[in-house]
PDB file of N, CA and C in Angstrom:
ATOM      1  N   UNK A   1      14.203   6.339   7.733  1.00  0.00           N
ATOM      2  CA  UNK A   1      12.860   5.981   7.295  1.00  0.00           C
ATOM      3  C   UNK A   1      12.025   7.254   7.226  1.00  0.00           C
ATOM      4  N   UNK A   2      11.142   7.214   6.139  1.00  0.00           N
ATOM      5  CA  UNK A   2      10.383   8.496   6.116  1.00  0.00           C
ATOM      6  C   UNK A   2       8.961   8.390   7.182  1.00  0.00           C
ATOM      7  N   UNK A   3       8.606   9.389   7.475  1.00  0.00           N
ATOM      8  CA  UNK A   3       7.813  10.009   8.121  1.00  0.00           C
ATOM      9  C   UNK A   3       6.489   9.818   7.296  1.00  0.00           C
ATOM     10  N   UNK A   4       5.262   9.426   7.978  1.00  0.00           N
ATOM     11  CA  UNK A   4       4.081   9.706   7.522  1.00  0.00           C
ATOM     12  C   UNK A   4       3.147   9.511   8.570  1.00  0.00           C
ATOM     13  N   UNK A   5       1.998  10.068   8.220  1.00  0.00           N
ATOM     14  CA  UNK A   5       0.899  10.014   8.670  1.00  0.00           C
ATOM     15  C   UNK A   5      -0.154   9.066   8.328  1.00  0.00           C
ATOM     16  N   UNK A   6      -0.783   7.737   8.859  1.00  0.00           N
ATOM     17  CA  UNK A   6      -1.839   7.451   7.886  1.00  0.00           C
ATOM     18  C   UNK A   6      -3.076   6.976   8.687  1.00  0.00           C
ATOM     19  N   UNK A   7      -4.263   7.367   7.891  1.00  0.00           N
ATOM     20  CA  UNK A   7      -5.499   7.165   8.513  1.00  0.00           C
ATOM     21  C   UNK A   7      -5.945   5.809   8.520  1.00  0.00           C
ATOM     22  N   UNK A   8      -6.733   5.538  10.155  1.00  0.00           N
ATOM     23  CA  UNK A   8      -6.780   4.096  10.065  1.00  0.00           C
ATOM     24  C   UNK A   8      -8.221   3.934  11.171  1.00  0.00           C
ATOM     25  N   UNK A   9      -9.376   3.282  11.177  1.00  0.00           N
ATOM     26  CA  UNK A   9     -10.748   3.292  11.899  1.00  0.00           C
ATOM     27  C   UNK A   9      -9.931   2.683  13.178  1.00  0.00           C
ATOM     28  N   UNK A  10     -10.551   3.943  14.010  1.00  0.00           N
ATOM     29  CA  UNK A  10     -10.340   3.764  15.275  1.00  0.00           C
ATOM     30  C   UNK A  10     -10.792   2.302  16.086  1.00  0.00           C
ATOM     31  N   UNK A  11     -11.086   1.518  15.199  1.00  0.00           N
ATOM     32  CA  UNK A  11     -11.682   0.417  15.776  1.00  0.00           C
ATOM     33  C   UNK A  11     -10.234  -1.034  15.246  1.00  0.00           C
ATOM     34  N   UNK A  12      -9.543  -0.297  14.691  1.00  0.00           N
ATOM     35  CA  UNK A  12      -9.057  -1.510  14.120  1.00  0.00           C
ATOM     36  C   UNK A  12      -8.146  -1.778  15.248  1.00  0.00           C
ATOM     37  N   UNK A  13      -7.566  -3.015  14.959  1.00  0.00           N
ATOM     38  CA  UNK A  13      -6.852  -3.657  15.990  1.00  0.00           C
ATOM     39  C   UNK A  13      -5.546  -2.832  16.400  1.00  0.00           C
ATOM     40  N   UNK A  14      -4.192  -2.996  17.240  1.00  0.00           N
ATOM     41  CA  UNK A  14      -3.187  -2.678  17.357  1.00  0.00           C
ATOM     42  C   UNK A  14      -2.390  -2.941  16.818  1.00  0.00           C
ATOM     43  N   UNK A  15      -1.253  -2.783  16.078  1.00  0.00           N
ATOM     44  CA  UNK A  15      -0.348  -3.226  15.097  1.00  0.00           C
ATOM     45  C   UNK A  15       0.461  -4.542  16.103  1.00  0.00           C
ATOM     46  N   UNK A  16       0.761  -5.827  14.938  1.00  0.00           N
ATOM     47  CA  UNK A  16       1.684  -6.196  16.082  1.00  0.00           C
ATOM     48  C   UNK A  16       2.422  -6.627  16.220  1.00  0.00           C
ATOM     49  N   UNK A  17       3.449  -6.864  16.745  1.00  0.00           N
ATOM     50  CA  UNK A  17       5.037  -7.183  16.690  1.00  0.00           C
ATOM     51  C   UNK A  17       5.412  -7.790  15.297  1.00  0.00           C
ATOM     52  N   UNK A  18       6.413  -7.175  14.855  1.00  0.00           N
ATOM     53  CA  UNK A  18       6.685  -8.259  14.079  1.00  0.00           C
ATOM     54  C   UNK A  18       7.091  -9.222  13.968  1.00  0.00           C
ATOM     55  N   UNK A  19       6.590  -9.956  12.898  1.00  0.00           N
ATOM     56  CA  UNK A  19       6.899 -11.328  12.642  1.00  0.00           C
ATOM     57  C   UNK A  19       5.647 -12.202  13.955  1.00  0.00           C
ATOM     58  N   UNK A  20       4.871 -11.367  14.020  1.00  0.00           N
ATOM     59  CA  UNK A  20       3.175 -11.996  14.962  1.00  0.00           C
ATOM     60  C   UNK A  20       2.518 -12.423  13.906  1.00  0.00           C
ATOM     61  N   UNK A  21       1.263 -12.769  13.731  1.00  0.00           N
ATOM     62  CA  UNK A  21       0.302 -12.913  13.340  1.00  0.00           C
ATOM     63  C   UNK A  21       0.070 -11.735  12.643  1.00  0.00           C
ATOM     64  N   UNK A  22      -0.651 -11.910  11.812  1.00  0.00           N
ATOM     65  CA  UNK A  22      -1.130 -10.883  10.999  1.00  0.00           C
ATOM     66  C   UNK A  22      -2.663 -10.712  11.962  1.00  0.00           C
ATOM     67  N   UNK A  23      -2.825  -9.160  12.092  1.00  0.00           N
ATOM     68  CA  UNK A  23      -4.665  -9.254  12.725  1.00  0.00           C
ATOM     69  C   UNK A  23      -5.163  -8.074  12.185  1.00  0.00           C
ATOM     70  N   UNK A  24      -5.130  -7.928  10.711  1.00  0.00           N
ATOM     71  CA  UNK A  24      -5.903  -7.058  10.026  1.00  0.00           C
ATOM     72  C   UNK A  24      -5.474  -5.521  10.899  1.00  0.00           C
ATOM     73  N   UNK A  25      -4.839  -4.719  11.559  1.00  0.00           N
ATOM     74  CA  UNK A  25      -4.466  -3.893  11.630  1.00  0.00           C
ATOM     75  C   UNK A  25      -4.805  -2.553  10.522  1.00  0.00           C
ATOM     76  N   UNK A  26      -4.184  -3.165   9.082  1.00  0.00           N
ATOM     77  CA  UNK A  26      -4.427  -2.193   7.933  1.00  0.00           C
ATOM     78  C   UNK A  26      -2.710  -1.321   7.959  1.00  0.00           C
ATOM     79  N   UNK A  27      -1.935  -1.502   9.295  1.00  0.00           N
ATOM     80  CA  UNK A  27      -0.872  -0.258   9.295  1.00  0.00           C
ATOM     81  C   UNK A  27       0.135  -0.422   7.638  1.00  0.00           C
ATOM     82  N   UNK A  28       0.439  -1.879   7.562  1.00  0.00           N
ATOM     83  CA  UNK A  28       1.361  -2.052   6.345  1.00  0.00           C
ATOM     84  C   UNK A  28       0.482  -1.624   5.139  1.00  0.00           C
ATOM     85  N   UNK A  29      -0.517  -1.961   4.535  1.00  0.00           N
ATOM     86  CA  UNK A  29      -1.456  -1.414   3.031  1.00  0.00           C
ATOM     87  C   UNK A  29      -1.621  -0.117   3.143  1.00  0.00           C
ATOM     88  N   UNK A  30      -1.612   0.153   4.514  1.00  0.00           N
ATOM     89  CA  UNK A  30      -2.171   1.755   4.580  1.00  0.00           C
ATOM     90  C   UNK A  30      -0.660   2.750   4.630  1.00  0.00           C
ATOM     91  N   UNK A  31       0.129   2.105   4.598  1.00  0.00           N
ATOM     92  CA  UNK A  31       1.303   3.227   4.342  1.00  0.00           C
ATOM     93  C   UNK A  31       1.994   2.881   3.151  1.00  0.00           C
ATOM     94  N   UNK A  32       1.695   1.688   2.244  1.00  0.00           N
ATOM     95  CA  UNK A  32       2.506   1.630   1.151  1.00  0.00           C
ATOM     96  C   UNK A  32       1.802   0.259   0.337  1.00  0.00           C
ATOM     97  N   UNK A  33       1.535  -0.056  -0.850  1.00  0.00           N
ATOM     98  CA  UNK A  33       0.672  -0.746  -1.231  1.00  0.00           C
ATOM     99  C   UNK A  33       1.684  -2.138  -1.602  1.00  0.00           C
ATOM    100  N   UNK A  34       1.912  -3.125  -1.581  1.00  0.00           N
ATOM    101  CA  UNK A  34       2.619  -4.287  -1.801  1.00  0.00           C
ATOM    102  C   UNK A  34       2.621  -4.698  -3.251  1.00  0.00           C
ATOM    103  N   UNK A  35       3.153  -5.308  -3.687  1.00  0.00           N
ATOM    104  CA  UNK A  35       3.244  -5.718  -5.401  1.00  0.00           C
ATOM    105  C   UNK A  35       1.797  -6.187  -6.345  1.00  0.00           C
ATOM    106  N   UNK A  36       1.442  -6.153  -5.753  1.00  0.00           N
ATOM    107  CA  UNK A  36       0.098  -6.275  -6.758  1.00  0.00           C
ATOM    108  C   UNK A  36      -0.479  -5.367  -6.147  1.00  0.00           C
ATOM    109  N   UNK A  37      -0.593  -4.336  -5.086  1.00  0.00           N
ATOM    110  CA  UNK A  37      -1.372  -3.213  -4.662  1.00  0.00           C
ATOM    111  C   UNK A  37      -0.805  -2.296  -5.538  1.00  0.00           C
ATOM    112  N   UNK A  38       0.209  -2.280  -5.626  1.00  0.00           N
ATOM    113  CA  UNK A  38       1.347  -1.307  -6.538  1.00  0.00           C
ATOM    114  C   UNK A  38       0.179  -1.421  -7.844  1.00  0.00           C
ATOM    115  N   UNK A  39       0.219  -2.381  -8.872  1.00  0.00           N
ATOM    116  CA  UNK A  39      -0.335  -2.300  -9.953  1.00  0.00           C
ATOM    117  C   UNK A  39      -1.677  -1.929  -9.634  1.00  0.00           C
ATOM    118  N   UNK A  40      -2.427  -2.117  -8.690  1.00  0.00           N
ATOM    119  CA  UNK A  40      -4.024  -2.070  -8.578  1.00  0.00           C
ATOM    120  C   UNK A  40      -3.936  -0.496  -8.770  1.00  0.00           C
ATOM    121  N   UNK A  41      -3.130  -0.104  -7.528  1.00  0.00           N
ATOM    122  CA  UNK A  41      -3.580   1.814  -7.001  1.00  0.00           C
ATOM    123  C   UNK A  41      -2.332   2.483  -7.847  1.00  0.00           C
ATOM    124  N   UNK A  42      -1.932   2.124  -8.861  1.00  0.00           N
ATOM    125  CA  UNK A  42      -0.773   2.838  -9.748  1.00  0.00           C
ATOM    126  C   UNK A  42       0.181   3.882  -8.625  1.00  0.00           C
ATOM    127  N   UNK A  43       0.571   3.555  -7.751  1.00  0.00           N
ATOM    128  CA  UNK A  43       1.236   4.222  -6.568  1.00  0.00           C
ATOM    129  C   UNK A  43       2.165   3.025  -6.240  1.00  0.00           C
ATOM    130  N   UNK A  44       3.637   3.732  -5.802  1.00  0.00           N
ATOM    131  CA  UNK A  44       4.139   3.172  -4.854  1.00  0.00           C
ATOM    132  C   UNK A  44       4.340   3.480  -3.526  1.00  0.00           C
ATOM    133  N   UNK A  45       3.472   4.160  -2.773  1.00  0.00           N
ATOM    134  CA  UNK A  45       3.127   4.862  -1.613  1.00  0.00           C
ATOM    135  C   UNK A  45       1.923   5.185  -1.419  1.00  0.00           C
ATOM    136  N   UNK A  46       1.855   5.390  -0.407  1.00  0.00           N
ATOM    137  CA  UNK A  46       0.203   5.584   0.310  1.00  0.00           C
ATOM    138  C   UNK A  46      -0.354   4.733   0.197  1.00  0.00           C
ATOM    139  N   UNK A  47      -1.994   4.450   0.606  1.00  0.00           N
ATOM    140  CA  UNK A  47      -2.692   3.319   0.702  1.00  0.00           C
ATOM    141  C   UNK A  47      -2.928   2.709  -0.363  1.00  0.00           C
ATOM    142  N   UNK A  48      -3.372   1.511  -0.318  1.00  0.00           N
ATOM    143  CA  UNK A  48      -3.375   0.607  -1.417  1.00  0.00           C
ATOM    144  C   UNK A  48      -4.971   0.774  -1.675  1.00  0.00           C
ATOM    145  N   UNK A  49      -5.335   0.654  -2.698  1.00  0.00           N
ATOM    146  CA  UNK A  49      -6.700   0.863  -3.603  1.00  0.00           C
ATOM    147  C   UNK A  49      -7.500  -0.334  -3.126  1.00  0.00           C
ATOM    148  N   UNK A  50      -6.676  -1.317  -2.507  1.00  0.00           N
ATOM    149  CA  UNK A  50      -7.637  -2.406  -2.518  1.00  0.00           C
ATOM    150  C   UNK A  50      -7.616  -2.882  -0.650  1.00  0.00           C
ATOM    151  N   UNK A  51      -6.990  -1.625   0.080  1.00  0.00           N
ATOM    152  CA  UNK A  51      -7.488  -2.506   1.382  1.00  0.00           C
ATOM    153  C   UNK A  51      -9.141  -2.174   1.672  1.00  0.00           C
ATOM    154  N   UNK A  52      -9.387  -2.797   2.228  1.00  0.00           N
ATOM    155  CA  UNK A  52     -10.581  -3.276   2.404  1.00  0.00           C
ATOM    156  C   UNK A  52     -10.745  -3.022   4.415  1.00  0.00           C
ATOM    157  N   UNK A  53     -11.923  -2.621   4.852  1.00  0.00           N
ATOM    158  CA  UNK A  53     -12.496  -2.274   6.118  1.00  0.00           C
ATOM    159  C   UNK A  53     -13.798  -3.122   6.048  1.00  0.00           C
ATOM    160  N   UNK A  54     -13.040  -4.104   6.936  1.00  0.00           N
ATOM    161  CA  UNK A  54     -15.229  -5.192   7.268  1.00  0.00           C
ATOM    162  C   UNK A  54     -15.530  -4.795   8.415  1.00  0.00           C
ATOM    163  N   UNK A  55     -15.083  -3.629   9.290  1.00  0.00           N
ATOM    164  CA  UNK A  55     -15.984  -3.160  10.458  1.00  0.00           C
ATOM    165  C   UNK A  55     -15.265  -3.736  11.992  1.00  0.00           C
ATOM    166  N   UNK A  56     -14.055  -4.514  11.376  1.00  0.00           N
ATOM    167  CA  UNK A  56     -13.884  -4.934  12.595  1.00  0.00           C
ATOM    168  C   UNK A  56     -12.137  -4.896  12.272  1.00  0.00           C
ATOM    169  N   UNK A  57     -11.453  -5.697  10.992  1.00  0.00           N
ATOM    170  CA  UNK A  57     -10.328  -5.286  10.830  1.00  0.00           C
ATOM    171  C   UNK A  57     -10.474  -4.879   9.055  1.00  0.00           C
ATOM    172  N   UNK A  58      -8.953  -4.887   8.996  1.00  0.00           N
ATOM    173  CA  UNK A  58      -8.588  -4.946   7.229  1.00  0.00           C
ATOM    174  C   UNK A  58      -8.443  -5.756   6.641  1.00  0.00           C
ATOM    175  N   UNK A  59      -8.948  -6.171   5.544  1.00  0.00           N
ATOM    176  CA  UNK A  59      -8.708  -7.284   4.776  1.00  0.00           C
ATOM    177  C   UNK A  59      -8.446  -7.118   3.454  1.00  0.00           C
ATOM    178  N   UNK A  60      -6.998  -7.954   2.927  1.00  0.00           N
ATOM    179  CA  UNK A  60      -7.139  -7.690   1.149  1.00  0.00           C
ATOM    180  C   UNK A  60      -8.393  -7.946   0.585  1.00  0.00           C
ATOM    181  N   UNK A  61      -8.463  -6.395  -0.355  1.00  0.00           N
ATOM    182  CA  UNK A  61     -10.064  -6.900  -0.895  1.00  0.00           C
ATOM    183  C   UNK A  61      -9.655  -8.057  -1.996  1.00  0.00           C
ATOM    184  N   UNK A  62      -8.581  -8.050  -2.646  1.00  0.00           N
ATOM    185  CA  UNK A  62      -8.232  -8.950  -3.843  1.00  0.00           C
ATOM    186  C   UNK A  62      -8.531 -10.838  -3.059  1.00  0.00           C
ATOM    187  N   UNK A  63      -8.089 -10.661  -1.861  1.00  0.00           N
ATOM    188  CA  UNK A  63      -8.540 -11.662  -1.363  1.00  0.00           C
ATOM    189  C   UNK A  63      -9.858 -12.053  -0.891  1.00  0.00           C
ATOM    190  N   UNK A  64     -10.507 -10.854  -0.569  1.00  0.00           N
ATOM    191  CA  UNK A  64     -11.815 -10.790  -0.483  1.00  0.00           C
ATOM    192  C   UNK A  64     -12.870 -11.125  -1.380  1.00  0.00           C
ATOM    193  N   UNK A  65     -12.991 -10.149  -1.877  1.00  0.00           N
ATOM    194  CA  UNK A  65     -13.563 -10.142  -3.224  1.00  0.00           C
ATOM    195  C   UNK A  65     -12.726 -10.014  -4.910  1.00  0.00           C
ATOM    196  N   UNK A  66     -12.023 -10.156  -5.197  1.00  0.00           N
ATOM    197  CA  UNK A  66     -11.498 -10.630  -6.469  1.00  0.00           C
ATOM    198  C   UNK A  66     -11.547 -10.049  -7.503  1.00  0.00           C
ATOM    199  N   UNK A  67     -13.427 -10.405  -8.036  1.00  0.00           N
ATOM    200  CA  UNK A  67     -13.851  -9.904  -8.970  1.00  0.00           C
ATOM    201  C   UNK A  67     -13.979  -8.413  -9.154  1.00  0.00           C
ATOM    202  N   UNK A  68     -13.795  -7.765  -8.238  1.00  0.00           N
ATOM    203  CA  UNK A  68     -13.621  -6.438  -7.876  1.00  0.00           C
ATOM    204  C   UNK A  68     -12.557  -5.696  -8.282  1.00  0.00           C
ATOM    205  N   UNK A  69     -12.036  -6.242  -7.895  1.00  0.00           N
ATOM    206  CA  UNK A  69     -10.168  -5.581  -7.982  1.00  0.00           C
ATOM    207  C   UNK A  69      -9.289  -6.195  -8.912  1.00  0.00           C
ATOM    208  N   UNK A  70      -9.873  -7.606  -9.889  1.00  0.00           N
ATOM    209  CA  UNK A  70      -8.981  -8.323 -10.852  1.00  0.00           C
ATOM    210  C   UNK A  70      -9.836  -8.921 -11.436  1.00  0.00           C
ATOM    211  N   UNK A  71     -11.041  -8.377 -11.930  1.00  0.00           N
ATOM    212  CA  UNK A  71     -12.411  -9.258 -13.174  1.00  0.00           C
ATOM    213  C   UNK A  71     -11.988  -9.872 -14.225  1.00  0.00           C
ATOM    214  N   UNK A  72     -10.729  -9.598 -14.806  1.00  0.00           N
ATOM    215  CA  UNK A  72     -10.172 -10.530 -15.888  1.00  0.00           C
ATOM    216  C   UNK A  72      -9.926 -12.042 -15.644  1.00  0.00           C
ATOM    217  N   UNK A  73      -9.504 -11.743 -14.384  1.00  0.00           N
ATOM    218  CA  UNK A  73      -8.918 -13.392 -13.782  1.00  0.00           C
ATOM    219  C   UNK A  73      -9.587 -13.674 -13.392  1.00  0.00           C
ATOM    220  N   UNK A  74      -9.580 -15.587 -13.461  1.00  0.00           N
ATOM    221  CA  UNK A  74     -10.334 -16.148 -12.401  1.00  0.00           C
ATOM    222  C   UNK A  74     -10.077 -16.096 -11.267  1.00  0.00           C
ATOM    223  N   UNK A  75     -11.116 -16.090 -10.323  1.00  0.00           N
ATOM    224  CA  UNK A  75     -11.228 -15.835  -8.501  1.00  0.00           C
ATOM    225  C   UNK A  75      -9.892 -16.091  -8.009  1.00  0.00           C
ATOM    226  N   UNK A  76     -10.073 -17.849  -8.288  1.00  0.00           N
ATOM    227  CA  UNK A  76      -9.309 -18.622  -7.723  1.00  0.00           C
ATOM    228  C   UNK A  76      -7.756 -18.061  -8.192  1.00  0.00           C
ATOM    229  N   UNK A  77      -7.242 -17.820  -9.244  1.00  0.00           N
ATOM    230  CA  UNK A  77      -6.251 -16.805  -9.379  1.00  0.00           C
ATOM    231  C   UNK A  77      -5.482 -15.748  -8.815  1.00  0.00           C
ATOM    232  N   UNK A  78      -6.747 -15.354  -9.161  1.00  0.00           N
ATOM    233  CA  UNK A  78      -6.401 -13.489  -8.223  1.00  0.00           C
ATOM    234  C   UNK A  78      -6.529 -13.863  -6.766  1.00  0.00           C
ATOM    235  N   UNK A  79      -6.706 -15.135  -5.917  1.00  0.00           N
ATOM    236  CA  UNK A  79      -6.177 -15.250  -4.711  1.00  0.00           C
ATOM    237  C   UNK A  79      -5.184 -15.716  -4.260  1.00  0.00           C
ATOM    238  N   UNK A  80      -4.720 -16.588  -5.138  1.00  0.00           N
ATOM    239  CA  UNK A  80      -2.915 -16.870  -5.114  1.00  0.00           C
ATOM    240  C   UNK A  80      -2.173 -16.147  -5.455  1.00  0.00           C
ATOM    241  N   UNK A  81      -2.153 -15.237  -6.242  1.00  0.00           N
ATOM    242  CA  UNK A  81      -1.361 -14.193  -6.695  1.00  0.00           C
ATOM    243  C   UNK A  81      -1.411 -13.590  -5.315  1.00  0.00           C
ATOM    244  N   UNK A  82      -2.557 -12.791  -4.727  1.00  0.00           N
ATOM    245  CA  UNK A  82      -2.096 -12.032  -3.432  1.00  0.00           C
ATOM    246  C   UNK A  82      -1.925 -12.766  -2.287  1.00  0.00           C
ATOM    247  N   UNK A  83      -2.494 -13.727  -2.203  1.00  0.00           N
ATOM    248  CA  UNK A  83      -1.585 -14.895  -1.439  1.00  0.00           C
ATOM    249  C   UNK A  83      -0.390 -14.585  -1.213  1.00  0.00           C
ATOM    250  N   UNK A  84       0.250 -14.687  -2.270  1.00  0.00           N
ATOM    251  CA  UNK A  84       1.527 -14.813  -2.824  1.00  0.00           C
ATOM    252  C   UNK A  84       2.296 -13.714  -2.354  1.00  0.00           C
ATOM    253  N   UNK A  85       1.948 -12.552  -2.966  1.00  0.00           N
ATOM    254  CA  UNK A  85       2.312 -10.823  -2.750  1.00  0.00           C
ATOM    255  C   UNK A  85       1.997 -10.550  -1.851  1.00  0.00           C
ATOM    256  N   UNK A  86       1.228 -10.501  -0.849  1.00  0.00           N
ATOM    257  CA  UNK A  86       1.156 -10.428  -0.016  1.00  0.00           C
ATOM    258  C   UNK A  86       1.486 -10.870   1.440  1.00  0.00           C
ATOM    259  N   UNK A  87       1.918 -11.725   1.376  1.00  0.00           N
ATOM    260  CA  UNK A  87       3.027 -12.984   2.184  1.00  0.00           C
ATOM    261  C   UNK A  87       1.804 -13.317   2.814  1.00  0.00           C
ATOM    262  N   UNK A  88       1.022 -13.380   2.992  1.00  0.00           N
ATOM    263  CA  UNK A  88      -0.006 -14.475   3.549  1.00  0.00           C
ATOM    264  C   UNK A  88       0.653 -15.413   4.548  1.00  0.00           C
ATOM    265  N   UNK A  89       0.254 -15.355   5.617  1.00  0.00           N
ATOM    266  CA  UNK A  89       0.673 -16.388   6.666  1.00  0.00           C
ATOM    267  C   UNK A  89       2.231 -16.645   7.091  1.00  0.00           C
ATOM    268  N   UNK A  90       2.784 -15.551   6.661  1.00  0.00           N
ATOM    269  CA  UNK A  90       4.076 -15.202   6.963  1.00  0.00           C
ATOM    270  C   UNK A  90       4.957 -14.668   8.480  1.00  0.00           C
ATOM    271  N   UNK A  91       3.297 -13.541   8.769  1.00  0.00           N
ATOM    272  CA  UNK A  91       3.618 -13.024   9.789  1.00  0.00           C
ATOM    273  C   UNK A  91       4.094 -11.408   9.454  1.00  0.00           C
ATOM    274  N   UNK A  92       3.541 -10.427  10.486  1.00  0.00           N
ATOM    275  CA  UNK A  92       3.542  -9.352  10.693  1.00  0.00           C
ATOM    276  C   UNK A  92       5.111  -8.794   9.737  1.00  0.00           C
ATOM    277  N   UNK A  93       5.281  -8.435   9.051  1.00  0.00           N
ATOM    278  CA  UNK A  93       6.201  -7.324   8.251  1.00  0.00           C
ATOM    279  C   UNK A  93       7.101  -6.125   8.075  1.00  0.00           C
ATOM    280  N   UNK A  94       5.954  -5.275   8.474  1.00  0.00           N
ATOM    281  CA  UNK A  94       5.813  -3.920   8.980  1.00  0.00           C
ATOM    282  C   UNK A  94       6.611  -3.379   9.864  1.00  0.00           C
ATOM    283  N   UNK A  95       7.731  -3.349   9.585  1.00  0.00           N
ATOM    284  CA  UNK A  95       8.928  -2.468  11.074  1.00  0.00           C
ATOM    285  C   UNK A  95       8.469  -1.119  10.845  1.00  0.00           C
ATOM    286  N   UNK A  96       7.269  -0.566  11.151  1.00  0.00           N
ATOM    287  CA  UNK A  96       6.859   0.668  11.417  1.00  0.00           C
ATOM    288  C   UNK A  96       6.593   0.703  13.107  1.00  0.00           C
ATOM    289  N   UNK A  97       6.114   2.152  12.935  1.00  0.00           N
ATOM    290  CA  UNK A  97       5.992   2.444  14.539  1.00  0.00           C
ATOM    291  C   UNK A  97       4.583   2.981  14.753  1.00  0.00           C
ATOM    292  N   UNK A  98       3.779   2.557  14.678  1.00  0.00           N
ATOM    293  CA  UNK A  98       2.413   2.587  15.127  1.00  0.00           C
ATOM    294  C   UNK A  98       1.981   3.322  15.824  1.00  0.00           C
ATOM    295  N   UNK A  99       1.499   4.566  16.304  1.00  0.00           N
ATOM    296  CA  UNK A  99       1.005   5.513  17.649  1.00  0.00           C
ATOM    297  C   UNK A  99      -0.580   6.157  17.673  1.00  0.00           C
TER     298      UNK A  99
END
């Protein structure tokens, strides 16, 4: 596995086990952008264009706000799609190592 570095607000939560709960962490968007982050931030690495910081954790902004990050589509759209891509309610992902 490759090596990286990635920046993340010292306030955000702890990464956590996988296959936990998801708790806005940010560690998975912030080291590699997921299939519709891919198309948003034209990258397949590094952070995704659309995570999002509300001060307390990370949140998809596509899930957030929508119209932002996918104005062609309707809302309700562009939240099933990252629903979708995003595994939503799946559970933690990320076999990274957090420090």
């Amino acid at each position: 596995m490759r090596q990286s570095v990635i920046h993340l607000h010292t306030e955000a939560p702890a990464k956590p086990a996988a296959g936990q709960s998801c708790n806005g962490c940010g560690v998975c968007c912030a080291w590699a952008p997921c299939p519709l982050g891919i198309l948003l931030s034209r990258r397949r690495t590094g952070p995704c264009r659309a995570l999002d910081w509300d001060g307390q954790r990370y949140r998809c902004g596509v899930l957030v706000n929508p119209r932002r990050h996918l104005p062609w589509l309707p809302a309700g759209l562009a939240r099933r799609l990252a629903w979708r891509w995003i595994a939503a309610a799946q559970g933690c992902d990320a076999e990274l190592d957090a420090v």
